[in-house]
PDB file of N, CA and C in Angstrom:
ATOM      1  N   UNK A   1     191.857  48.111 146.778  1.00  0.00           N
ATOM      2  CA  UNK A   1     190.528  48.625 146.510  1.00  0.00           C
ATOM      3  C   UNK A   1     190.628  49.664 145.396  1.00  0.00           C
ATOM      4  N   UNK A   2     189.901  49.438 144.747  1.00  0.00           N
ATOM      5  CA  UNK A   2     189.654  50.494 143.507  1.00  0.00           C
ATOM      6  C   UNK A   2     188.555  51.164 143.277  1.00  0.00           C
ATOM      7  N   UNK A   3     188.985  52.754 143.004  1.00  0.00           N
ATOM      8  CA  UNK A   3     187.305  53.491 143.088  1.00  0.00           C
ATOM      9  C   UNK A   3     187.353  54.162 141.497  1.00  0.00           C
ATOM     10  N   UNK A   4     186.564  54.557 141.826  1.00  0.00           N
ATOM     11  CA  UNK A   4     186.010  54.770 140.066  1.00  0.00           C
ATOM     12  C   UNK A   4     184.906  56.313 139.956  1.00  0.00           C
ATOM     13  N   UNK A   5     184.685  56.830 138.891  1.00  0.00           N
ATOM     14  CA  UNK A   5     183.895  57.538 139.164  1.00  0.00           C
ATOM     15  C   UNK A   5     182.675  57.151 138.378  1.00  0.00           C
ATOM     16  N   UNK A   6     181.025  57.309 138.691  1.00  0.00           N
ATOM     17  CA  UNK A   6     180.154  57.104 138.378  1.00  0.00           C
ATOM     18  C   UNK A   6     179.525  56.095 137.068  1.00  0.00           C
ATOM     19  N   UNK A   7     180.197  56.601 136.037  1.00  0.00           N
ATOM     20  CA  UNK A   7     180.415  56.105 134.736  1.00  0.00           C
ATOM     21  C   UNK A   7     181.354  54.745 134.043  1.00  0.00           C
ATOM     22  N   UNK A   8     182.479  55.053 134.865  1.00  0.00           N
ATOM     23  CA  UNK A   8     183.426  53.734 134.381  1.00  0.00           C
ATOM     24  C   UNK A   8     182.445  53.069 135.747  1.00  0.00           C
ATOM     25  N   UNK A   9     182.164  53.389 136.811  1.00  0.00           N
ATOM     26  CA  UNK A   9     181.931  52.250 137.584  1.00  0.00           C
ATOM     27  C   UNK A   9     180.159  51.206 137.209  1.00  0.00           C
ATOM     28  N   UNK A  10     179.842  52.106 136.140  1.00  0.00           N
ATOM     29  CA  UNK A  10     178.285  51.489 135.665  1.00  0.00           C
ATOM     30  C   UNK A  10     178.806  50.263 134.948  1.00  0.00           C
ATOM     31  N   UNK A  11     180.431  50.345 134.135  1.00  0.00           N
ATOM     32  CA  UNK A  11     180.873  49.325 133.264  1.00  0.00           C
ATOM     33  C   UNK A  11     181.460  48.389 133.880  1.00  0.00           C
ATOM     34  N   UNK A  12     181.819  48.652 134.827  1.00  0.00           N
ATOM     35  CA  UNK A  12     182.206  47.522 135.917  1.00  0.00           C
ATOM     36  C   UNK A  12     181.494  46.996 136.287  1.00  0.00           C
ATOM     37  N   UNK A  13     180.669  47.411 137.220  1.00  0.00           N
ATOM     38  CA  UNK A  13     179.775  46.296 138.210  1.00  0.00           C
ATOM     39  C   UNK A  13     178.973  45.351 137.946  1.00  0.00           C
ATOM     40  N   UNK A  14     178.686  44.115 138.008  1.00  0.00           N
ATOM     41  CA  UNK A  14     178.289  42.923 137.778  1.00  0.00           C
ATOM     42  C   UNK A  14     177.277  42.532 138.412  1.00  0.00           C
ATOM     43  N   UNK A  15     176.573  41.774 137.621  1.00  0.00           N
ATOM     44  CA  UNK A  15     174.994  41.321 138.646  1.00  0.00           C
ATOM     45  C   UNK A  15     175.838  40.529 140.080  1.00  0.00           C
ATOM     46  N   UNK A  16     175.198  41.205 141.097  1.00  0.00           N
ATOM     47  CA  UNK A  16     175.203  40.289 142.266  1.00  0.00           C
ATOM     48  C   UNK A  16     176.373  41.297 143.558  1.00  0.00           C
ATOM     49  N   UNK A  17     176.966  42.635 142.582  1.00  0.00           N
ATOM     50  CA  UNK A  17     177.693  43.166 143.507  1.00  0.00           C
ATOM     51  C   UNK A  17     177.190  44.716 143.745  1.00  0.00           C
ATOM     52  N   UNK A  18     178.047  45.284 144.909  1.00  0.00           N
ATOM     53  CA  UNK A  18     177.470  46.095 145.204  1.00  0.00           C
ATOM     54  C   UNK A  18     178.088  47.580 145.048  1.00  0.00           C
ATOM     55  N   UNK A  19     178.048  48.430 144.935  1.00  0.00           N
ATOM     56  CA  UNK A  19     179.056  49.611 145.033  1.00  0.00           C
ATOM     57  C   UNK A  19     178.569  50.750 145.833  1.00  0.00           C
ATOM     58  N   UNK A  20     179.516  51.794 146.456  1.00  0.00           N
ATOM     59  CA  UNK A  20     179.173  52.330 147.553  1.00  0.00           C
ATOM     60  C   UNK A  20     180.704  53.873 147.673  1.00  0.00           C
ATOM     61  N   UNK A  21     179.957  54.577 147.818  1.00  0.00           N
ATOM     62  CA  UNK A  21     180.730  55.926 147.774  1.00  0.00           C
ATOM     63  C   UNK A  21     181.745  56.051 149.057  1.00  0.00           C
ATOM     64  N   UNK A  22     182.529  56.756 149.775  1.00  0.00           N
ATOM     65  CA  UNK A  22     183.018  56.977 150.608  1.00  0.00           C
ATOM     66  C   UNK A  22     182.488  57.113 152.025  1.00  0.00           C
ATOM     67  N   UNK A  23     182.691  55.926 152.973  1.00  0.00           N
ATOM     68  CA  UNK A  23     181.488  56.131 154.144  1.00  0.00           C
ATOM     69  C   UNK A  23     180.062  55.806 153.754  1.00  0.00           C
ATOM     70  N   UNK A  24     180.121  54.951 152.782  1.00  0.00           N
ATOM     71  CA  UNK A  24     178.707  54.153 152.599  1.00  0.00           C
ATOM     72  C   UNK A  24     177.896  55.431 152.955  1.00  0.00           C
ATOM     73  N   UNK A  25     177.903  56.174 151.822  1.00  0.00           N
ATOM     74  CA  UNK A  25     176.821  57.495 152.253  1.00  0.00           C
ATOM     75  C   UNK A  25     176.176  56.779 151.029  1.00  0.00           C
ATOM     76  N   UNK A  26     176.069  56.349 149.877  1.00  0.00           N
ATOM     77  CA  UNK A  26     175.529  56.113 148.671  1.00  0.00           C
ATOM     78  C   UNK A  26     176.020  54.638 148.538  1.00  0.00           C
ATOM     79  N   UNK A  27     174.773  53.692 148.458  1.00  0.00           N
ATOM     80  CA  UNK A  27     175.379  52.267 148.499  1.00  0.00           C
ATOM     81  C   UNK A  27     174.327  51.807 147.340  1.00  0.00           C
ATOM     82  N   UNK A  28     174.551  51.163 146.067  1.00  0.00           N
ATOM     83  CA  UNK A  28     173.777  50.695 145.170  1.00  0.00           C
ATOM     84  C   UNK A  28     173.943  48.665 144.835  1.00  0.00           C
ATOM     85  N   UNK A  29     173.007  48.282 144.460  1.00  0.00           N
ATOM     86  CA  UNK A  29     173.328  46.626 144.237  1.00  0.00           C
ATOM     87  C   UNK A  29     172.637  47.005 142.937  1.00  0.00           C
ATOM     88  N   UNK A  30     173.936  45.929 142.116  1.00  0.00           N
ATOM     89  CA  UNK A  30     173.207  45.539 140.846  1.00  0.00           C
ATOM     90  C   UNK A  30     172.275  44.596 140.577  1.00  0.00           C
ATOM     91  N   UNK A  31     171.335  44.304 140.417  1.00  0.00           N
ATOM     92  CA  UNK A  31     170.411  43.349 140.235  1.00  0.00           C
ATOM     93  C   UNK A  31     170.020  42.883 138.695  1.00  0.00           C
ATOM     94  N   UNK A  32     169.545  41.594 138.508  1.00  0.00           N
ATOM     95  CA  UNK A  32     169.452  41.492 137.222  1.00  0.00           C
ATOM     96  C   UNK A  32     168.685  42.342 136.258  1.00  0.00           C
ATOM     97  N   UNK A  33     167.974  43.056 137.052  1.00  0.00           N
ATOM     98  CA  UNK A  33     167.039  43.914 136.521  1.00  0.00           C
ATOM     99  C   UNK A  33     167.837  45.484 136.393  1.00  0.00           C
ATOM    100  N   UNK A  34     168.553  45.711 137.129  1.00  0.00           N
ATOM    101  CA  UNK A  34     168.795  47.216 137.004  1.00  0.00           C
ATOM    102  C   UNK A  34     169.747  47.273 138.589  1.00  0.00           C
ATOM    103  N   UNK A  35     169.783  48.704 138.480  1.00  0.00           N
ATOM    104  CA  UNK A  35     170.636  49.007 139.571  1.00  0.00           C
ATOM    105  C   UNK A  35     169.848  49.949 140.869  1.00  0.00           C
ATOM    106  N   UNK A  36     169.854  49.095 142.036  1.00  0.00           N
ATOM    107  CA  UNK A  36     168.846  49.446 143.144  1.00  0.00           C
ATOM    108  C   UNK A  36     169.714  49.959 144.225  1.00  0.00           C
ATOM    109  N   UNK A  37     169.226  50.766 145.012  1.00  0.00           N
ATOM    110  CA  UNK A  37     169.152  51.910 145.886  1.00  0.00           C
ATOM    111  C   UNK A  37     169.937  50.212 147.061  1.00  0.00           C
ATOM    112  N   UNK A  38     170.398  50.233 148.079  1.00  0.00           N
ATOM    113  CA  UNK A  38     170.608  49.530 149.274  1.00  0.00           C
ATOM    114  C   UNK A  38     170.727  50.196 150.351  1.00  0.00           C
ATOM    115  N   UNK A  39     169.985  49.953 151.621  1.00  0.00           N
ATOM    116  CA  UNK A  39     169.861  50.667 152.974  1.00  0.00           C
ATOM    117  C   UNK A  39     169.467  52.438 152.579  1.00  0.00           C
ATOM    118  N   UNK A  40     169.381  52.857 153.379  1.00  0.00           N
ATOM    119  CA  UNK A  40     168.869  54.020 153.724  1.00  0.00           C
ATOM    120  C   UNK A  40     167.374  54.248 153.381  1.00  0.00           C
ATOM    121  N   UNK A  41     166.693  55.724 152.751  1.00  0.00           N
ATOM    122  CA  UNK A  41     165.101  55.872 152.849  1.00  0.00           C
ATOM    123  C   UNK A  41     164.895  55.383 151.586  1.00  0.00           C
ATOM    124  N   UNK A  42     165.721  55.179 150.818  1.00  0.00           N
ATOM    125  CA  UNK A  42     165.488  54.781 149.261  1.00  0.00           C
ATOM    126  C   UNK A  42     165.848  53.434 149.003  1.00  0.00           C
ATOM    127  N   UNK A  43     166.227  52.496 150.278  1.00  0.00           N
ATOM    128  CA  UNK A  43     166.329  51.135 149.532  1.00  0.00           C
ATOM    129  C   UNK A  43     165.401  50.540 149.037  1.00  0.00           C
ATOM    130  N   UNK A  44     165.887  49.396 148.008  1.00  0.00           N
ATOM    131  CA  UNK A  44     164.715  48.962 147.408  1.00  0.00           C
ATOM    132  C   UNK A  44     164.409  49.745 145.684  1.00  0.00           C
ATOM    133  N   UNK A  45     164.797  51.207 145.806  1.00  0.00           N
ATOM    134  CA  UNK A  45     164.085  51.560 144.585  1.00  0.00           C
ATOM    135  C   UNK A  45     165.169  51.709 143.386  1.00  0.00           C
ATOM    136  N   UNK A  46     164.631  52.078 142.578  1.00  0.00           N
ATOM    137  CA  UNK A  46     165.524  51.856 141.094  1.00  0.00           C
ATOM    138  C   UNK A  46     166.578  53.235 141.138  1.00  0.00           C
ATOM    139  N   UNK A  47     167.729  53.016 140.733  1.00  0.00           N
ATOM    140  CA  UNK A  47     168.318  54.371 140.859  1.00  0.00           C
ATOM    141  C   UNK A  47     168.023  55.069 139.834  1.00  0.00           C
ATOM    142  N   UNK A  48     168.016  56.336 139.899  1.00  0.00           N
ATOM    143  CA  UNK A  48     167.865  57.295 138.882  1.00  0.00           C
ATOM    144  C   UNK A  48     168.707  57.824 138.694  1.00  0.00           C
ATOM    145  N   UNK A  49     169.156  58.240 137.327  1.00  0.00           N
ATOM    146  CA  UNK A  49     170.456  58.586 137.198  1.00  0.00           C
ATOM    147  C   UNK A  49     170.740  60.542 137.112  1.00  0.00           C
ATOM    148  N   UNK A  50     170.882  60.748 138.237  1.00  0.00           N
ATOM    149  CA  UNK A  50     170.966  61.975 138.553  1.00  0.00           C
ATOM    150  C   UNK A  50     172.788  63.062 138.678  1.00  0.00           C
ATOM    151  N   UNK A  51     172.887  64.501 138.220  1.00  0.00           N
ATOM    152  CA  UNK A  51     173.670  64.829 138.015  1.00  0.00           C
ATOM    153  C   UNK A  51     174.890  64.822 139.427  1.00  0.00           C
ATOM    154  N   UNK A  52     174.467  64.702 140.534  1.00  0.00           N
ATOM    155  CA  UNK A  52     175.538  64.484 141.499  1.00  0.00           C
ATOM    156  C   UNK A  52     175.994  63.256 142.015  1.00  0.00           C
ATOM    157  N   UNK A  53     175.310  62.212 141.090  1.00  0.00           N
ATOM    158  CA  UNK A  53     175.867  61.095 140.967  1.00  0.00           C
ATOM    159  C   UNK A  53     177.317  61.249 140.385  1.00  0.00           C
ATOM    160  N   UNK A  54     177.164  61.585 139.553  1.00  0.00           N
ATOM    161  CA  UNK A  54     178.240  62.151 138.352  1.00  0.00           C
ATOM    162  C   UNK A  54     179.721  62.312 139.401  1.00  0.00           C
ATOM    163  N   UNK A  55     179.707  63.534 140.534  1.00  0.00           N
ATOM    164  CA  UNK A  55     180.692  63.942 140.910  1.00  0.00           C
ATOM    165  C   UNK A  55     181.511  62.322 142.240  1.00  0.00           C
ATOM    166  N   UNK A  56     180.085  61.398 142.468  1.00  0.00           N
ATOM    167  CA  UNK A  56     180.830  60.841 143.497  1.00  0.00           C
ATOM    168  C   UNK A  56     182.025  60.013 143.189  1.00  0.00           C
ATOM    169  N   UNK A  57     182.997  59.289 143.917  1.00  0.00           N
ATOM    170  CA  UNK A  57     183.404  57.959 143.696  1.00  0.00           C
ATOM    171  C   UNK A  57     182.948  56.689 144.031  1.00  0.00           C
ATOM    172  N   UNK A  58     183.123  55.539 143.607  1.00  0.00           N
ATOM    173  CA  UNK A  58     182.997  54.662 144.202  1.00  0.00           C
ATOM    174  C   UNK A  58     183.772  53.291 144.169  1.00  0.00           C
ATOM    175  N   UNK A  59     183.624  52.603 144.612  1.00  0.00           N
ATOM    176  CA  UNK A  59     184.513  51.116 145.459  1.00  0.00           C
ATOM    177  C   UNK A  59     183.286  50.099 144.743  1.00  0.00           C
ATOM    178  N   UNK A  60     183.638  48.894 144.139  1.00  0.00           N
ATOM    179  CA  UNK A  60     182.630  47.949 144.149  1.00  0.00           C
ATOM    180  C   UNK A  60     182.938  46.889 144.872  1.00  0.00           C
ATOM    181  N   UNK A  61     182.231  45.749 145.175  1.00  0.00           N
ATOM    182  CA  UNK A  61     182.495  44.961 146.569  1.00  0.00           C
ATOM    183  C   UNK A  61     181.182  43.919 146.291  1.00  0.00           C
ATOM    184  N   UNK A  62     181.030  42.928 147.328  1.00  0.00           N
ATOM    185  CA  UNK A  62     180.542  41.899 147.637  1.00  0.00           C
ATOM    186  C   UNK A  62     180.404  41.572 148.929  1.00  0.00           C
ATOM    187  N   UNK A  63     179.137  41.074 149.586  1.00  0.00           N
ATOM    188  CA  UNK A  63     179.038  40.963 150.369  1.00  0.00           C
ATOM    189  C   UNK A  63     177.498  40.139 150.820  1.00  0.00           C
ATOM    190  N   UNK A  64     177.092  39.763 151.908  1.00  0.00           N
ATOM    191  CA  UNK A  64     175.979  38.239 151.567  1.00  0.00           C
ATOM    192  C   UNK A  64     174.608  38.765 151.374  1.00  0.00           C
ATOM    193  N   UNK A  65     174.193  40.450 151.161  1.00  0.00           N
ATOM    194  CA  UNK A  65     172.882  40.815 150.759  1.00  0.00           C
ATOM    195  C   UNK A  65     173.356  40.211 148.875  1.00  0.00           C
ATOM    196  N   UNK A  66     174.351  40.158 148.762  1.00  0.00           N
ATOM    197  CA  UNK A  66     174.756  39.815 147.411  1.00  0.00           C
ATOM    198  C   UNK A  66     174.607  38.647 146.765  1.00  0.00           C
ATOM    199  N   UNK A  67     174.668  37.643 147.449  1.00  0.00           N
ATOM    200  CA  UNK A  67     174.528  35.983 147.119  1.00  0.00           C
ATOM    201  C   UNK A  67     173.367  35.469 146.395  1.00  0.00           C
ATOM    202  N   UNK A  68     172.256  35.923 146.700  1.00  0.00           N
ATOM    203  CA  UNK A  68     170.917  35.302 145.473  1.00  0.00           C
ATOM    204  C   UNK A  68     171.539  35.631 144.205  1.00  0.00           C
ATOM    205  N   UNK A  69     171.812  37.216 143.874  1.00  0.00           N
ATOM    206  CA  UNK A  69     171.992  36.936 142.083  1.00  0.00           C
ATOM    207  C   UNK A  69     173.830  36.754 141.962  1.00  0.00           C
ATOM    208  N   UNK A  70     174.473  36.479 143.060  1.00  0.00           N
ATOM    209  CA  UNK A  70     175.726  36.081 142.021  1.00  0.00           C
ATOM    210  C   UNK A  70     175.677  34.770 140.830  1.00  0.00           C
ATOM    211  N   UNK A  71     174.689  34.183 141.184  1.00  0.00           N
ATOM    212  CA  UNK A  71     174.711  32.474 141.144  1.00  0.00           C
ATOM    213  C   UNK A  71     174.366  32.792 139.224  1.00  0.00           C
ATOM    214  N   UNK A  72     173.211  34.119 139.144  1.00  0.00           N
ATOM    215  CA  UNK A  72     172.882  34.709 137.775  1.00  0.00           C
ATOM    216  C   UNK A  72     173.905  35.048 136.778  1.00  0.00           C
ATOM    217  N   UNK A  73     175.137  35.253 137.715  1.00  0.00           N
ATOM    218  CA  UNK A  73     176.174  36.448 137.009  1.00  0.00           C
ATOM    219  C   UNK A  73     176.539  35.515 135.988  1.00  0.00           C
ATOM    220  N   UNK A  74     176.678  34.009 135.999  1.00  0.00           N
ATOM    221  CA  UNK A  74     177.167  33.265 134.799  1.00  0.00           C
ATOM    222  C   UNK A  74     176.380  33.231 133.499  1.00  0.00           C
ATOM    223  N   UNK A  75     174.894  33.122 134.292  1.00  0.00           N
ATOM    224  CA  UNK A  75     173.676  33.494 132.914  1.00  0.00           C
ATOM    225  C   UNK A  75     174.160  34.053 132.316  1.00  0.00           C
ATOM    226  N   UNK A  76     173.691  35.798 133.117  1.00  0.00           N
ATOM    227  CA  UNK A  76     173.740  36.052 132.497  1.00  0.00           C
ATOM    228  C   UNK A  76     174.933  37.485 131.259  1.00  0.00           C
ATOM    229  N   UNK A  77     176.400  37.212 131.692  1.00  0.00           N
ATOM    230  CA  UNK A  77     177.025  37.509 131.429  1.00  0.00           C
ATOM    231  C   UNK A  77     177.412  37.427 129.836  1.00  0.00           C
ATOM    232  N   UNK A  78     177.226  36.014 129.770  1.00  0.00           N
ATOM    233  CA  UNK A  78     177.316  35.522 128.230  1.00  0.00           C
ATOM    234  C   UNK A  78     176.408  36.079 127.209  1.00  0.00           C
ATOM    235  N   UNK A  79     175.111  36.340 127.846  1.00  0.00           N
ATOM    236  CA  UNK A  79     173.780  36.698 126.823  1.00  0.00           C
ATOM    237  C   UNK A  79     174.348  38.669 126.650  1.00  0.00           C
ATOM    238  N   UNK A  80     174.443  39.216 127.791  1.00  0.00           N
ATOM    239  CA  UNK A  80     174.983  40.635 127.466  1.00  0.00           C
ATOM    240  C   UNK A  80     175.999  40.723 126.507  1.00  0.00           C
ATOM    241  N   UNK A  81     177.099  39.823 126.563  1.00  0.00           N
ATOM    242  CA  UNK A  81     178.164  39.782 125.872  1.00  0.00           C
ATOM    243  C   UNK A  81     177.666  39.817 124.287  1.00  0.00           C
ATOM    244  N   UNK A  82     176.644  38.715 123.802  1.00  0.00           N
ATOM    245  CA  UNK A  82     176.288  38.481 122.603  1.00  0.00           C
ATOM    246  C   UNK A  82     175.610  39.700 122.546  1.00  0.00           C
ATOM    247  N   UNK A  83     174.525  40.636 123.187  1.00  0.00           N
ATOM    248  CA  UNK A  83     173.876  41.134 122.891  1.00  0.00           C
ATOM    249  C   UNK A  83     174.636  42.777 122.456  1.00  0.00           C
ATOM    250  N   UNK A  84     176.145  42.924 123.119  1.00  0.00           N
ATOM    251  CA  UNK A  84     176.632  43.294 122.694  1.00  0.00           C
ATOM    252  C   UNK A  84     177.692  43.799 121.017  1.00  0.00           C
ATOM    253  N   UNK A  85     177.868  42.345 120.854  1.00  0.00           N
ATOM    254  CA  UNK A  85     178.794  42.265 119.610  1.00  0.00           C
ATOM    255  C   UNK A  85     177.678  42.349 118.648  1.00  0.00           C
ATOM    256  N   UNK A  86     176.478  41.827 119.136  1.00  0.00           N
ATOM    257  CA  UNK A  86     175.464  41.929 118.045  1.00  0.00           C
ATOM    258  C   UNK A  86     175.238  43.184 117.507  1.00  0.00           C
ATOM    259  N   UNK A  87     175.050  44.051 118.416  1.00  0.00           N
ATOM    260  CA  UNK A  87     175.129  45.813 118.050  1.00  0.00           C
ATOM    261  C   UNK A  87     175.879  46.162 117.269  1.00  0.00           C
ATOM    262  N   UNK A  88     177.220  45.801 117.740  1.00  0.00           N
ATOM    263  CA  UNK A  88     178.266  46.591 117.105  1.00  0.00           C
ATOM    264  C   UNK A  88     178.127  46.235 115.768  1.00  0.00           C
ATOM    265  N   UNK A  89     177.818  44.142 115.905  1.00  0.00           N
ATOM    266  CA  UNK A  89     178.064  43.955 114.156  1.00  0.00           C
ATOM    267  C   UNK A  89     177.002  44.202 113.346  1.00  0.00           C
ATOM    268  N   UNK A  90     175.766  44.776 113.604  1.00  0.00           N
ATOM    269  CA  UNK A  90     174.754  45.236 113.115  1.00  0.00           C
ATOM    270  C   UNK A  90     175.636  46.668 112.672  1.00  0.00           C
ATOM    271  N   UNK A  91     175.812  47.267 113.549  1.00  0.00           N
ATOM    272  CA  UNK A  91     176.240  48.920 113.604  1.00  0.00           C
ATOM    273  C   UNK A  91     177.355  48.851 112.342  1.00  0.00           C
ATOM    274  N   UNK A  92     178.355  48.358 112.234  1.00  0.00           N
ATOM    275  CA  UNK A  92     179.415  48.273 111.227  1.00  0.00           C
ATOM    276  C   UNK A  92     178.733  47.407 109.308  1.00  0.00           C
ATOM    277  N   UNK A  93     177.669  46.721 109.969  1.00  0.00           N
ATOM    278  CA  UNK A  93     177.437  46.116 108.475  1.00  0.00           C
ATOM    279  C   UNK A  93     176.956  47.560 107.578  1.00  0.00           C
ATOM    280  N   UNK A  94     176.233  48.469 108.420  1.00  0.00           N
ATOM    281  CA  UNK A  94     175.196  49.730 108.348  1.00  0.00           C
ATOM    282  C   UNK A  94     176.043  50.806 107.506  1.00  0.00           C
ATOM    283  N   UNK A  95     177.397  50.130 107.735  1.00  0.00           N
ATOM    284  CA  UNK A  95     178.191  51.560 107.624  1.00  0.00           C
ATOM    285  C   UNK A  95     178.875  51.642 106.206  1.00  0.00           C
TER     286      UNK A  95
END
């Protein structure tokens, strides 16, 4: 198991999985849309990216609230990817 802190773990996680702090006190799912709150008074809502996020760790994982968008992760992996290099090679022609 590998934990991460806040930031490298935004670059990790993949549509369809989930990540979760020590003792599932803070449990988030990535969704194709963004990254949502799971269980507690805030499931359901969009996370906000707040400064004691910053200090937690976390674990990413899988599990069957996960299964509708893994099936996406092939979509849409490829289109981020392009939408990536596209930046950069925009960003470097600029320069």
């Amino acid at each position: 198991m590998e934990w991460y802190m806040f930031s490298p773990m935004i670059s990790r996680i993949r549509v369809g999985q989930k990540a979760s702090t020590p003792g599932f006190s803070r449990i988030l799912i990535r969704r194709p849309e963004g990254l949502y709150w799971s269980g507690g008074s805030q499931s359901g809502k969009v996370v906000e990216i707040r400064d004691y996020l910053f200090s937690d760790i976390w674990t990413i994982y899988e599990d069957e609230e996960c299964e509708p968008w893994i099936g996406l992760r092939e979509q849409m992996e490829p289109r981020e990817q392009d939408m990536i290099i596209n930046q950069y090679e925009d960003l470097t022609k600029n320069e």
